[in-house]
Protein backbone atom coordinates (compact mmCIF):
# COMPACT_ATOMS: atom_id res chain seq x y z
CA UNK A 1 0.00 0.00 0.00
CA UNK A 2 1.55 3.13 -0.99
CA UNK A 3 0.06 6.44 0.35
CA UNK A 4 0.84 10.33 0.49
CA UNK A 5 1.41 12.68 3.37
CA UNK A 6 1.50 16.29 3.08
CA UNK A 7 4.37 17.78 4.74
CA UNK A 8 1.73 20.27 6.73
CA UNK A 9 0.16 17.17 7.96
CA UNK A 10 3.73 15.59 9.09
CA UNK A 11 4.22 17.41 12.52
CA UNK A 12 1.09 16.82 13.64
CA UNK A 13 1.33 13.12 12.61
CA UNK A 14 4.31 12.78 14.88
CA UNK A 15 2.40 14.62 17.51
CA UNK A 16 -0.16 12.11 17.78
CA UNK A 17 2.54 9.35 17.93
CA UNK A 18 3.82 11.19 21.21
CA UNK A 19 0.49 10.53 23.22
CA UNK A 20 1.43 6.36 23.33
CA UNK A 21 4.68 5.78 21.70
CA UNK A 22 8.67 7.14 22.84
CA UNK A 23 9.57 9.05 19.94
CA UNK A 24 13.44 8.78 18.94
CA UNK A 25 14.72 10.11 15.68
CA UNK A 26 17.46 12.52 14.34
CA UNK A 27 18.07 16.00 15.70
CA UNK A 28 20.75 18.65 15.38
CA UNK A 29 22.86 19.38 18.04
CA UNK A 30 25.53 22.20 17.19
CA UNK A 31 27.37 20.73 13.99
CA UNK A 32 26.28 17.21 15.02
CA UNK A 33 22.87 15.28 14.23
CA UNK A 34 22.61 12.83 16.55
CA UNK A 35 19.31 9.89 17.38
CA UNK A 36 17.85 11.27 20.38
CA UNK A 37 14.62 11.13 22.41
CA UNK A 38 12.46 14.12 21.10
CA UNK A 39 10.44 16.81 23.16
CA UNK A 40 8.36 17.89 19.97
CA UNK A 41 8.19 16.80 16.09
CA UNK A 42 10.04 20.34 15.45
CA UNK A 43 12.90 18.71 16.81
CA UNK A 44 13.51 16.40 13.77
CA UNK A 45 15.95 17.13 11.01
CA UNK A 46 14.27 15.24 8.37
CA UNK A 47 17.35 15.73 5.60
CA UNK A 48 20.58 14.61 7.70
CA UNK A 49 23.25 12.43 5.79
CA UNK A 50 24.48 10.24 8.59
CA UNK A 51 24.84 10.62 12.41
CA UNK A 52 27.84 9.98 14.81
CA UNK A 53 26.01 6.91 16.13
CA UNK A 54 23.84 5.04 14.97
CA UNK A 55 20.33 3.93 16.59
CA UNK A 56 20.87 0.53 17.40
CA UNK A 57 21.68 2.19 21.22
CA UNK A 58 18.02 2.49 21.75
CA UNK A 59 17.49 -1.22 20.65
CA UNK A 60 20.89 -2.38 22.36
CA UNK A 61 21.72 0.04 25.13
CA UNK A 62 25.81 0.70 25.37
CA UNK A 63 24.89 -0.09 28.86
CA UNK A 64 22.14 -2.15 30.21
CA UNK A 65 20.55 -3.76 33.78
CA UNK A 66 20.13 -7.15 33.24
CA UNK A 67 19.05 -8.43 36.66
CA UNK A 68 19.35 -7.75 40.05
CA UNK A 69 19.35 -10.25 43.30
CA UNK A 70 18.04 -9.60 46.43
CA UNK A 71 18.59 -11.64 49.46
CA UNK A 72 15.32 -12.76 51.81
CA UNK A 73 15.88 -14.26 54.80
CA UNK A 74 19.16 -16.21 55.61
CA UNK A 75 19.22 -18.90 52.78
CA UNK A 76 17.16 -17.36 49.63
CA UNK A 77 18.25 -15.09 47.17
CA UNK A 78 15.50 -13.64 44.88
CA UNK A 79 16.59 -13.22 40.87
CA UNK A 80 14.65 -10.38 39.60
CA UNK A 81 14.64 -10.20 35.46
CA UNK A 82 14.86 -6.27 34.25
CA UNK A 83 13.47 -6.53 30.73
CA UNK A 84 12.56 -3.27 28.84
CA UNK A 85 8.77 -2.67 28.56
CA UNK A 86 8.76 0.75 26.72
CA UNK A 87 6.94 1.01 23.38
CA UNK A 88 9.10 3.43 21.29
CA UNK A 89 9.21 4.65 17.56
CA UNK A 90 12.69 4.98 15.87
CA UNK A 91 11.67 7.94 12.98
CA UNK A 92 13.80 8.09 9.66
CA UNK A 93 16.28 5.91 10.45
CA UNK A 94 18.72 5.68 7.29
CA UNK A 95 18.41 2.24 4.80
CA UNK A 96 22.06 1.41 6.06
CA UNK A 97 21.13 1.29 9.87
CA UNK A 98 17.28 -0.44 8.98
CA UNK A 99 19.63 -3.09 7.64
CA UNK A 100 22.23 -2.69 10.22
CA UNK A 101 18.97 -3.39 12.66
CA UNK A 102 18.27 -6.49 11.04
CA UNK A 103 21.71 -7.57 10.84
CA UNK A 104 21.54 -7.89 15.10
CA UNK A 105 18.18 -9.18 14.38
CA UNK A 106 20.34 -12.10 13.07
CA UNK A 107 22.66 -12.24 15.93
CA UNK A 108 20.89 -11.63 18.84
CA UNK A 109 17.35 -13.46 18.00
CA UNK A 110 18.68 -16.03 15.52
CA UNK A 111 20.04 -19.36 17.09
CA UNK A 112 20.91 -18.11 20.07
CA UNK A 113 18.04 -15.73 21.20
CA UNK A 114 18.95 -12.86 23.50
CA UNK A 115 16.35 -11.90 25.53
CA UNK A 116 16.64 -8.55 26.50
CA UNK A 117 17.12 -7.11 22.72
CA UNK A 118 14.57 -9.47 21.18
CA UNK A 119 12.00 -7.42 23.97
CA UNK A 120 13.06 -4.19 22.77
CA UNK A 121 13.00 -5.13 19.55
CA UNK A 122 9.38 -6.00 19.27
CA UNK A 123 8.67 -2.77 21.54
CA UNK A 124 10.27 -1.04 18.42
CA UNK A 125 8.56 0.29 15.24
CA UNK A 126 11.15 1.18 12.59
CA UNK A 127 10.02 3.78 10.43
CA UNK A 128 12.46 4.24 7.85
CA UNK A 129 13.63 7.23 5.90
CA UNK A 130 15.47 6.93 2.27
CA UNK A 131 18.63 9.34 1.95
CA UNK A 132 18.69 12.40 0.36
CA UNK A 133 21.86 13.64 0.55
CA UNK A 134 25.87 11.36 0.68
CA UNK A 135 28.44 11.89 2.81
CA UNK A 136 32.07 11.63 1.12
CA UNK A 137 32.77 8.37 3.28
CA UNK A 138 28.95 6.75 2.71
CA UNK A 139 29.53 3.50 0.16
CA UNK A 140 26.39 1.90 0.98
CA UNK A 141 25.65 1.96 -2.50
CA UNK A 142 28.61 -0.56 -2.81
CA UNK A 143 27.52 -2.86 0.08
CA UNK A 144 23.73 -3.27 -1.40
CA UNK A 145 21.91 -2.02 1.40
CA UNK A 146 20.94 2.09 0.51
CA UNK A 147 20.64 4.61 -0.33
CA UNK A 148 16.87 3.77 -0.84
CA UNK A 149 15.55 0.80 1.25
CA UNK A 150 15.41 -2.80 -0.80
CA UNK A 151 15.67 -6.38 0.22
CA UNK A 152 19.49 -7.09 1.24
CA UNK A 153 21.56 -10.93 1.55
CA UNK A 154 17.87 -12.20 2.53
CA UNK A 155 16.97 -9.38 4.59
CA UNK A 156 13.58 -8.33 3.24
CA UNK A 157 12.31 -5.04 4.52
CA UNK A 158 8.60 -6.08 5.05
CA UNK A 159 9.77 -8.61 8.19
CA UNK A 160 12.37 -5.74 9.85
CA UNK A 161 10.84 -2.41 9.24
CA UNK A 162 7.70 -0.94 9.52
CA UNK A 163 7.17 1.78 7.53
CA UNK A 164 9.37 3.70 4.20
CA UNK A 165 9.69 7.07 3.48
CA UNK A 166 10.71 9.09 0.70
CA UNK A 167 10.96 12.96 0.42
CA UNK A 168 8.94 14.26 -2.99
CA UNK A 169 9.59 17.82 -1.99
CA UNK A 170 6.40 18.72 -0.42
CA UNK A 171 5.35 15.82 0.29
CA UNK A 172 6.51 12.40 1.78
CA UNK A 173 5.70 9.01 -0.72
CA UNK A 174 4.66 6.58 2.22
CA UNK A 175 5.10 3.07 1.70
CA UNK A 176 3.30 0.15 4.47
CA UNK A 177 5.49 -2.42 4.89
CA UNK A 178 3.25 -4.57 7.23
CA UNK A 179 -0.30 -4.11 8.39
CA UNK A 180 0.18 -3.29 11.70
CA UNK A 181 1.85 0.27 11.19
CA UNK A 182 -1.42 1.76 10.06
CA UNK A 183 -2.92 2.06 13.32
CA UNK A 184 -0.33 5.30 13.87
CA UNK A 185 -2.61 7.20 11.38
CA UNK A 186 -5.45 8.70 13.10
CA UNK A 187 -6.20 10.45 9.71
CA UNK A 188 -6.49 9.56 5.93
CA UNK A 189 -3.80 9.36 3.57
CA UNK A 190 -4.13 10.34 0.05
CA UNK A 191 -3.54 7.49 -2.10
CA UNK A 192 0.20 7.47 -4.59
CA UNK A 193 -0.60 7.87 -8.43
CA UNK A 194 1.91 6.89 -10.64
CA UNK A 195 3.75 9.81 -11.00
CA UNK A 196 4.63 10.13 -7.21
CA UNK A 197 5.91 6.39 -7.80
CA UNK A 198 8.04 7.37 -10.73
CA UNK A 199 9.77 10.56 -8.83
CA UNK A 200 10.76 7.95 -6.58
CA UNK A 201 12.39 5.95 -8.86
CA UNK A 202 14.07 9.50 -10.11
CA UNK A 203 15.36 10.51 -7.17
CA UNK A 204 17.11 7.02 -6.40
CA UNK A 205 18.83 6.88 -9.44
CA UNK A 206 20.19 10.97 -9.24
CA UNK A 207 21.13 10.19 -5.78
CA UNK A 208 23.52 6.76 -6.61
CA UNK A 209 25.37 9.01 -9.06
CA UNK A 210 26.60 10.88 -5.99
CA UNK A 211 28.38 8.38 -4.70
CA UNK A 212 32.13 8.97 -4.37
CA UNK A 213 33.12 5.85 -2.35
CA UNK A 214 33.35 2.87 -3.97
CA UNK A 215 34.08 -1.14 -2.65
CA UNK A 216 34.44 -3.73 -4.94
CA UNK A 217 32.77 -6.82 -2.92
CA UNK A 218 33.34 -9.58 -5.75
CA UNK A 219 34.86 -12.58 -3.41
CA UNK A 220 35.77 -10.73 -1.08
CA UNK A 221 34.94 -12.82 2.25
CA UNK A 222 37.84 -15.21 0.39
CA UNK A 223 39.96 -12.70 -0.76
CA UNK A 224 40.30 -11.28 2.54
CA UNK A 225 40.53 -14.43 4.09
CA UNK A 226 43.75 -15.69 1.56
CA UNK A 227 45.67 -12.56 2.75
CA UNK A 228 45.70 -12.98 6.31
CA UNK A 229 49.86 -12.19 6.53
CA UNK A 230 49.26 -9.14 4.11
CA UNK A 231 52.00 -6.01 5.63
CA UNK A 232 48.98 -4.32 5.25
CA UNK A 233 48.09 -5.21 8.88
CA UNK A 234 50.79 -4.69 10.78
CA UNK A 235 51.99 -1.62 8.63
CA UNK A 236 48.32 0.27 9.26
CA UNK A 237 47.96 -1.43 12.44
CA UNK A 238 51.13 -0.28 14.44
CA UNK A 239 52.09 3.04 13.25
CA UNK A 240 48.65 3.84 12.43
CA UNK A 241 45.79 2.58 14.65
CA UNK A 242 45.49 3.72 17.98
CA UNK A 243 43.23 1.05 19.30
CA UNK A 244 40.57 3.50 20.55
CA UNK A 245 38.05 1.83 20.10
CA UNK A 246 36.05 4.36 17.78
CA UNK A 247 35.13 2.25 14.87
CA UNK A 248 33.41 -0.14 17.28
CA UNK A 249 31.37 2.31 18.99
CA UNK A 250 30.10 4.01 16.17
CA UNK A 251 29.73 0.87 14.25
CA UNK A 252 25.80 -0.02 13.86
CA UNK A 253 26.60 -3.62 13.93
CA UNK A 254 29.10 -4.26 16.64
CA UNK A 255 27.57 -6.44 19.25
CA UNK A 256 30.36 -7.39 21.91
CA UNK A 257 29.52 -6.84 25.60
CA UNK A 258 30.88 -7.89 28.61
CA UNK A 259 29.57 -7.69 32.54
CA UNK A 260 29.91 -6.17 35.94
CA UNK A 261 28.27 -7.08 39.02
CA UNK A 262 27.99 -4.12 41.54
CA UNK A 263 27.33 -5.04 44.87
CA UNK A 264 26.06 -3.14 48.39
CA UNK A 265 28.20 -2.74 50.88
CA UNK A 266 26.00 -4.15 53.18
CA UNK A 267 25.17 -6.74 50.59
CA UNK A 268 21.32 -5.92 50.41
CA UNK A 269 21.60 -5.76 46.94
CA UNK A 270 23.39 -7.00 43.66
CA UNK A 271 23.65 -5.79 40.11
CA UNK A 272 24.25 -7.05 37.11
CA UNK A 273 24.60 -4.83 34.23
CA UNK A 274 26.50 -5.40 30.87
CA UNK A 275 27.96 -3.27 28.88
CA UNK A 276 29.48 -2.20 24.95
CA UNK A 277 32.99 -3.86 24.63
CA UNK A 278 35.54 -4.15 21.43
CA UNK A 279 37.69 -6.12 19.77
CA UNK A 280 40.15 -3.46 19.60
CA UNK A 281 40.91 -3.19 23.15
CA UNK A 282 44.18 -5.40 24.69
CA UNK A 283 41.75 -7.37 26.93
CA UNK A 284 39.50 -8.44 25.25
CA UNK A 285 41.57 -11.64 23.26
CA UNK A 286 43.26 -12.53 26.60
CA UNK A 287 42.68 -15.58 28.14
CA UNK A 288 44.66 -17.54 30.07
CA UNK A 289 48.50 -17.92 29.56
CA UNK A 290 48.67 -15.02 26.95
CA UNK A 291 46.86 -12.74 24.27
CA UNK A 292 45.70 -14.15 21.09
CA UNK A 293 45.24 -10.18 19.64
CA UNK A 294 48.43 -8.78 21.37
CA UNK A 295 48.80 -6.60 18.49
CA UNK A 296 47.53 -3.45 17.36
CA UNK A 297 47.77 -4.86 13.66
CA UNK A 298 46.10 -8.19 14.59
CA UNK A 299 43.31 -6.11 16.30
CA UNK A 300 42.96 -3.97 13.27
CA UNK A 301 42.82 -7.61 11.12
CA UNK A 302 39.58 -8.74 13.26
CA UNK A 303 37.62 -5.79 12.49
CA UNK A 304 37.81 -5.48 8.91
CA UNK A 305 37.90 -9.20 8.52
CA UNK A 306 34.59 -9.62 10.61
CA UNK A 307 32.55 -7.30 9.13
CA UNK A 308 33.62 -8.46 5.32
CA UNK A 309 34.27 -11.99 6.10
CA UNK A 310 33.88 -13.87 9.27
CA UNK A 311 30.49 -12.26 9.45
CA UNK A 312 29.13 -14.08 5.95
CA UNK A 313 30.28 -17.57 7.17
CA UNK A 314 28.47 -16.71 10.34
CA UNK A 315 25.43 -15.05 9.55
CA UNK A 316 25.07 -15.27 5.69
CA UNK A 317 25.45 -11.76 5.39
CA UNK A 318 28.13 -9.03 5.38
CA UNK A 319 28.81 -7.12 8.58
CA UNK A 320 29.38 -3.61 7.08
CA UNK A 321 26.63 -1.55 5.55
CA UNK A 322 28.70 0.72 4.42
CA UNK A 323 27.53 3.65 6.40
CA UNK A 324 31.39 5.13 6.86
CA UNK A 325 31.36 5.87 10.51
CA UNK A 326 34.48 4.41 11.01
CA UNK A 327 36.21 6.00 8.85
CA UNK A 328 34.41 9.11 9.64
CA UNK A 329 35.54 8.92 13.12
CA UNK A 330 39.05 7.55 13.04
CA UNK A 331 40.97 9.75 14.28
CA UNK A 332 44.06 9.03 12.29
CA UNK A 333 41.43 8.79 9.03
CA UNK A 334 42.04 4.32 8.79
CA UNK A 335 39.98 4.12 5.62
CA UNK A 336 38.93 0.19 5.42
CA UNK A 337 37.89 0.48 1.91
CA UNK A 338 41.61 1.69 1.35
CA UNK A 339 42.77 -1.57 3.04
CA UNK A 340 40.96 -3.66 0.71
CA UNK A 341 42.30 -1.96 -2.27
CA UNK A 342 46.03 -2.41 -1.18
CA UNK A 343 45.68 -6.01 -0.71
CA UNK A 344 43.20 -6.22 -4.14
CA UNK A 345 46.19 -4.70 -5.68
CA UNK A 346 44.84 -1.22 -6.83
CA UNK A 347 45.72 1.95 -6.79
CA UNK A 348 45.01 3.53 -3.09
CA UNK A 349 45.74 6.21 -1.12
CA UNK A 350 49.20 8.28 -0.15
CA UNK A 351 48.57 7.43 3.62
CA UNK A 352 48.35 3.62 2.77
CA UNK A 353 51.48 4.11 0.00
């Protein structure tokens, strides 16, 4: 079902959403846009390009109470379960992170079913917003999964998100993606003719020609995978890479956690709460007797190699969307398209020379 709604009408759509629903979506703060929890549909800023993070934190908190115990009496200890009961509304969320949503979707309620996001989850509508604008470092055109929302390695819209949106100007071209989204219209929509679906069309194909960032992914889970000693890593990886951690927290995919129990001093009480971790940090490949990622280089190796090839052997998917946070938000500018090129053999960049 494809539908219109007049821009006029689009503030006081998202006011009506406010009355049963936590509204989260894009707004501008300073030179940032960041996902945040909105006071009033003026708040929204409707033609961003990309955000520092990306919404998955109001899915999969970067810090989260998992369960507390409580003792009773001298022998019992009473387990109490904190699983998220808020209904909420993620607005225009980008193709790249709808798919980067559904990417968790197959980690964390596939085979092994993780309670606390699969709640959340289906407290969640996902309203989805196609792009309008690309940043220099966006190559989601490359990876398949933007910049206007289609079906993705399997991942078909109509069983992750709720509801598509595209800007016509002064108007938005709504598109139902399952039938229980329509209750959030108290009002009628006009009904799409033919030449509000063919503007559509128009403005994905002017928008793809933006693109300035390009990765070839031809073979590349095996390509990757056959160049595992490449100099490439320890090169980028040790005079380079700082191991901050930035590509993982900004990353819309990363799913690593780890746990901390705090406990009372008088012991009336004990939390459990877990929390974002990375792959790029020293602990985290220690066990016992040594570090199997001692390296900054071998650290730097995981990352790339997970999201572009571990992940499709795991999940049948890639693990990049090609959204260009990290690269955004390295602070020594690590480019892992750049990486890929130098070990494909082409032509790359004077920092990777």
């Amino acid at each position: 079902m494809v539908k219109i709604l007049q821009k006029k009408n689009f503030c006081r759509w998202i006011d009506s959403l406010s009355r049963q629903y936590a509204l989260i979506g894009p707004v501008k703060e300073r030179e940032e846009t960041e996902f945040q929890p909105l006071r009033c549909p003026e708040q929204l800023e409707m033609d961003y390009i990309s955000t520092m993070a990306a919404p998955r934190k109001f899915i999969y908190p970067s810090r989260q109470l998992l369960f507390r115990f409580t003792p009773q009496g001298d022998d019992q200890l009473i387990t109490e379960e904190i699983l998220p009961q808020s209904q909420q509304i993620l607005l225009a969320v980008h193709p790249c992170d709808a798919h980067a949503i559904m990417v968790l979707d197959r980690v964390l309620m596939g085979e092994f079913t993780d309670s606390y996001y699969t709640k959340q989850r289906q407290n969640t509508f996902l309203i989805v917003l196609n792009c309008q604008k690309v940043d220099k470092n966006c190559f989601c055109d490359s990876m398949g999964t933007g910049p206007f929302l289609h079906s993705w390695m399997g991942q078909d819209p109509a069983k992750g998100c709720d509801l598509e949106l595209t800007d016509l100007g002064d108007r938005y071209l709504v598109e139902f993606l399952n039938g229980k989204i329509r209750k959030l219209f108290s009002f009628p929509l006009e009904t799409a003719n033919d030449e509000d679906i063919q503007l559509k069309k128009k403005r994905e194909v002017g928008i793809k020609e933006k693109f300035i960032k390009k990765l070839n992914i031809e073979n590349l889970p095996s390509s990757l995978r056959q160049n595992m000693d490449h100099s490439v890593w320890s090169r980028i990886g040790e005079a380079i890479c700082l191991s901050c951690t930035n590509c993982t927290m900004v990353c819309p995919t990363c799913y690593c956690y780890n746990t901390v129990d705090t406990v009372k001093l008088d012991l009336s009480k004990s939390e459990r709460y877990r929390y974002w971790d990375s792959c790029q940090e020293l602990h985290f490949a220690e066990v016992h007797g040594g570090n199997f990622r001692s390296t900054r280089g071998a650290r730097l190796r995981q990352f790339v190699l997970h999201k572009l090839s571990y992940w499709m052997e795991q999940y049948g998917c890639f693990g990049c969307v090609g959204c260009g946070r990290c690269i955004n938000w390295c602070p020594t500018g690590i480019d892992l398209t750049e990486i890929v090129k130098e070990i494909r053999g082409t032509k790359i960049n004077e920092q990777y020379s």
